[in-house]
C-alpha atoms as a PDB file:
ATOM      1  CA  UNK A   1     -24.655  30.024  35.954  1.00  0.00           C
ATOM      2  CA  UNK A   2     -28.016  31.890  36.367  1.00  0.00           C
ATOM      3  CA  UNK A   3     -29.105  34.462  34.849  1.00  0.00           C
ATOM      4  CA  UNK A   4     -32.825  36.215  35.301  1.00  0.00           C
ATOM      5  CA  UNK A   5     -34.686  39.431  34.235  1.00  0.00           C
ATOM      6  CA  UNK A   6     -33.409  42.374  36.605  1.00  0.00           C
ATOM      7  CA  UNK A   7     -29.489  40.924  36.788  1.00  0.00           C
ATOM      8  CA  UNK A   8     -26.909  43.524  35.795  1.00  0.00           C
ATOM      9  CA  UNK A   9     -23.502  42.940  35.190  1.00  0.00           C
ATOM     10  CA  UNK A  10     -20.107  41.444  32.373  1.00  0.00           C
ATOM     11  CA  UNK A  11     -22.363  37.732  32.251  1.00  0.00           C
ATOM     12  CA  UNK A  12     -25.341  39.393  30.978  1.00  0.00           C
ATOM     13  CA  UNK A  13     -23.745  41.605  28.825  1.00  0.00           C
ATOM     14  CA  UNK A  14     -22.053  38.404  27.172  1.00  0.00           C
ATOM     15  CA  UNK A  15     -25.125  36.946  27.116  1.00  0.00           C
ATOM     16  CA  UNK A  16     -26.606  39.722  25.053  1.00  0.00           C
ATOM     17  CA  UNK A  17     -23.567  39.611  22.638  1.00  0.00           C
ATOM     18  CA  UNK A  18     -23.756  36.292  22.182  1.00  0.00           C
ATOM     19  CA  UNK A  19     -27.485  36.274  21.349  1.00  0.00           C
ATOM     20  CA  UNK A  20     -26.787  39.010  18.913  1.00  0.00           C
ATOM     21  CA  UNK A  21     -24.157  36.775  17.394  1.00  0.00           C
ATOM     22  CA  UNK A  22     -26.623  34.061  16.996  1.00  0.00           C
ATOM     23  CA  UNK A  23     -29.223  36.661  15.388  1.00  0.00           C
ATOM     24  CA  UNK A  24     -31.524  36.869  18.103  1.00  0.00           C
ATOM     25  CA  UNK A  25     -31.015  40.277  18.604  1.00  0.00           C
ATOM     26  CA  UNK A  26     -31.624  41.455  22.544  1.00  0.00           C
ATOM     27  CA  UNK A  27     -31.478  45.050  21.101  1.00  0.00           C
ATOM     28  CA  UNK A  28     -29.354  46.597  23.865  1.00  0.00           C
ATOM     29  CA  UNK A  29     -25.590  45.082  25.124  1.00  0.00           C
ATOM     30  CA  UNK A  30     -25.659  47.105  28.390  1.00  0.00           C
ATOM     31  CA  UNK A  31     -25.663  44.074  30.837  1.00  0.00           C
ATOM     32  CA  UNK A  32     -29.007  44.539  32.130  1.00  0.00           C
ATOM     33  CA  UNK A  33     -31.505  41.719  31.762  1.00  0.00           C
ATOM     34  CA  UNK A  34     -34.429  43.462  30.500  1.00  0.00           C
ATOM     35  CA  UNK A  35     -37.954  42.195  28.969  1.00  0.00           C
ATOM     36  CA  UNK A  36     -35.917  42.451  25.345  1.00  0.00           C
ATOM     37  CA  UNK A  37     -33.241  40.136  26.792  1.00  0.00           C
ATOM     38  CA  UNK A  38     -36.150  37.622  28.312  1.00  0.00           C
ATOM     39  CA  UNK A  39     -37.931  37.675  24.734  1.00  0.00           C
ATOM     40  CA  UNK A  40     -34.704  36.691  23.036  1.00  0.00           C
ATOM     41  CA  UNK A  41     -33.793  34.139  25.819  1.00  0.00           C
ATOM     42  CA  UNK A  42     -36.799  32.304  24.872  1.00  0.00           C
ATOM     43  CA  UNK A  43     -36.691  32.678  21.419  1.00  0.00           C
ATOM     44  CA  UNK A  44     -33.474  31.159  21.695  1.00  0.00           C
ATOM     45  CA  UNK A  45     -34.469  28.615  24.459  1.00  0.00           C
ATOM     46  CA  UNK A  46     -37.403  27.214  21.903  1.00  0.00           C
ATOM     47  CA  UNK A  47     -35.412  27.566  18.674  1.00  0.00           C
ATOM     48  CA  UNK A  48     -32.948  24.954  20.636  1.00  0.00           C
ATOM     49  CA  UNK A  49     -35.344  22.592  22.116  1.00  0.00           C
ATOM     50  CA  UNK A  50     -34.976  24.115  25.846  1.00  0.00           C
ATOM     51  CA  UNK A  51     -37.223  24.968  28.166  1.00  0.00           C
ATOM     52  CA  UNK A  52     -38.376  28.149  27.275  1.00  0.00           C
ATOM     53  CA  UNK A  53     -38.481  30.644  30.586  1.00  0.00           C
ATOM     54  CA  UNK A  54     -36.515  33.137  29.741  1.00  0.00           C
ATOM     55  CA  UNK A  55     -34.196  32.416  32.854  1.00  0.00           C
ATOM     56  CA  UNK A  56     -29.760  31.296  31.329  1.00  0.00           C
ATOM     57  CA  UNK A  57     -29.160  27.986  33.585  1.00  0.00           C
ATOM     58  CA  UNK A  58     -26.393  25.630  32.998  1.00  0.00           C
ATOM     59  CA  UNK A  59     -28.254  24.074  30.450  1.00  0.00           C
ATOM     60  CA  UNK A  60     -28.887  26.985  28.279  1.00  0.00           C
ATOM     61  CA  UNK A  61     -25.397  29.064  28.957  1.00  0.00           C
ATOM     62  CA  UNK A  62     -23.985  26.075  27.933  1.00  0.00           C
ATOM     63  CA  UNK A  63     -26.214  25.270  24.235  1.00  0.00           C
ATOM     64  CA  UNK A  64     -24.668  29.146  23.485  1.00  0.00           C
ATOM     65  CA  UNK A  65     -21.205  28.815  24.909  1.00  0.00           C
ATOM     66  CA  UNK A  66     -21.217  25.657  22.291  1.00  0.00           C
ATOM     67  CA  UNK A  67     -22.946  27.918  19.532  1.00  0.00           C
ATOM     68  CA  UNK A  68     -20.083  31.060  20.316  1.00  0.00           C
ATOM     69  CA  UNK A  69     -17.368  28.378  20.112  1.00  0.00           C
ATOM     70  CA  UNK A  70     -17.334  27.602  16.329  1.00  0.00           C
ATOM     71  CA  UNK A  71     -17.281  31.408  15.292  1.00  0.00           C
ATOM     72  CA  UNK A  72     -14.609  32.199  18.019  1.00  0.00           C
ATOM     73  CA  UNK A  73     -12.926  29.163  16.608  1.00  0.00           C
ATOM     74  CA  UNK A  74     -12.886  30.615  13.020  1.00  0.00           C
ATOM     75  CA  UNK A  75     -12.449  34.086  13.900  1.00  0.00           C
ATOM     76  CA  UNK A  76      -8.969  32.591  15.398  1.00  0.00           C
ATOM     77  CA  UNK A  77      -8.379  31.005  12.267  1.00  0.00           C
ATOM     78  CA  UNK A  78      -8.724  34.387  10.804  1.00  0.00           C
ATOM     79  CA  UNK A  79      -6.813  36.353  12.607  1.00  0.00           C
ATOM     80  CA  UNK A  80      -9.388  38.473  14.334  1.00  0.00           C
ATOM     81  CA  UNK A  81      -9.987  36.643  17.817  1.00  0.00           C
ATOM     82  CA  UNK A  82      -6.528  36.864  19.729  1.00  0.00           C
ATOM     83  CA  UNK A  83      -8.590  34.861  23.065  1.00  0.00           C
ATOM     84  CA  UNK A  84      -9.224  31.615  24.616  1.00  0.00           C
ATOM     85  CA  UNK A  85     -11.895  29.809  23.109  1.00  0.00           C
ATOM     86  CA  UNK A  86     -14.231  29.309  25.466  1.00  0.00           C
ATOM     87  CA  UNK A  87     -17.611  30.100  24.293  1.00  0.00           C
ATOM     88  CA  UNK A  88     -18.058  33.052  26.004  1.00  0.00           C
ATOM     89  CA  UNK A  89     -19.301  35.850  23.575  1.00  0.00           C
ATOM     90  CA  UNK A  90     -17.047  38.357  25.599  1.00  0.00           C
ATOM     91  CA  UNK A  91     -15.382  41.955  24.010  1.00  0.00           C
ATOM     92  CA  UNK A  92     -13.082  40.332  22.051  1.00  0.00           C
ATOM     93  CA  UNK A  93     -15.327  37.954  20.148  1.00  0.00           C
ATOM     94  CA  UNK A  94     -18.462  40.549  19.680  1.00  0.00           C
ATOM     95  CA  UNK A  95     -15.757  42.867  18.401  1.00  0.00           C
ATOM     96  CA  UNK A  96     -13.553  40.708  16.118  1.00  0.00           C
ATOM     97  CA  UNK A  97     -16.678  39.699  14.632  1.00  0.00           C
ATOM     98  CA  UNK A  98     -17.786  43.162  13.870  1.00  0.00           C
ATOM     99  CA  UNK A  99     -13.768  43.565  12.465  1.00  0.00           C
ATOM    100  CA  UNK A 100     -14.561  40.389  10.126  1.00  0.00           C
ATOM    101  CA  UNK A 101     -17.714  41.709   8.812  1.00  0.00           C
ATOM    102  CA  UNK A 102     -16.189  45.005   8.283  1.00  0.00           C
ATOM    103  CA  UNK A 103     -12.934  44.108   6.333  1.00  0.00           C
ATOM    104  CA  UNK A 104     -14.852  41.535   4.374  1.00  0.00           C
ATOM    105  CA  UNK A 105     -17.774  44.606   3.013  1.00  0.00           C
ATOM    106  CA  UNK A 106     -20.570  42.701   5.441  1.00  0.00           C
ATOM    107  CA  UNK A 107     -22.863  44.784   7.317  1.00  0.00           C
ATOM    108  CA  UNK A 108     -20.979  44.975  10.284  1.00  0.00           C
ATOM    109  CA  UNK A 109     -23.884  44.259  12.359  1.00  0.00           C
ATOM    110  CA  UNK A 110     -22.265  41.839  15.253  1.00  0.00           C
ATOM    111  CA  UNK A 111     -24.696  38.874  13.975  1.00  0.00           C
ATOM    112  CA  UNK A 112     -22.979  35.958  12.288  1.00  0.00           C
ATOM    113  CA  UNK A 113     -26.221  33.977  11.390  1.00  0.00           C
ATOM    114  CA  UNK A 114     -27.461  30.556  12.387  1.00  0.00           C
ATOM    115  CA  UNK A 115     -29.943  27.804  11.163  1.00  0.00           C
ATOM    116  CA  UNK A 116     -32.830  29.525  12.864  1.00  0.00           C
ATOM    117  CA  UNK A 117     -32.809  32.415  10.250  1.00  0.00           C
END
């Protein structure tokens, strides 16, 4: 996997959603790797010990796809993630988040919260 500012496309827009799950919030989840999506690359690059560049390798898809798979894990448990788990902050994780927060009277907000915070 790379990823880099000016790539469009489903793997950024997972990578946005699974930022904003982690509360590094890339502002938009349009699949376009813009200078808000570089800022919270890095922020989450240094908050995890990785290089901080701004640019998703191996290395760093794979520190979130093991961040995403604990909440997709419990959202399963909950009844409001019906997919694989696989780490990938797709539609159906983003969303059954937002359906968690929601039916449990959180802001419905898309971020689950992590250490960093």
């Amino acid at each position: 996997m790379l990823l880099k500012k000016g790539d469009t496309g489903n793997n950024v827009r997972y990578l946005q959603q699974g930022l904003r799950i982690l509360c590094i919030n890339p502002i938009r989840l349009d699949g376009i790797f813009d200078d808000n999506t570089v800022t919270s690359v890095k922020k989450y690059q240094s908050a995890r010990g990785l290089t901080s560049d701004g640019i998703v390798g191996d290395g760093t898809w794979g520190k979130i796809k093991s961040d995403i798979t604990p909440i997709q894990t419990a959202l399963k448990k909950k009844g409001y993630y019906t997919g694989t788990i696989d780490g990938v902050a797709g539609d159906g994780t983003y969303n059954g988040l937002v359906k968690f927060q929601s039916a449990n009277g959180l802001t419905a907000d898309g971020m689950a919260g992590w250490f960093w915070n």
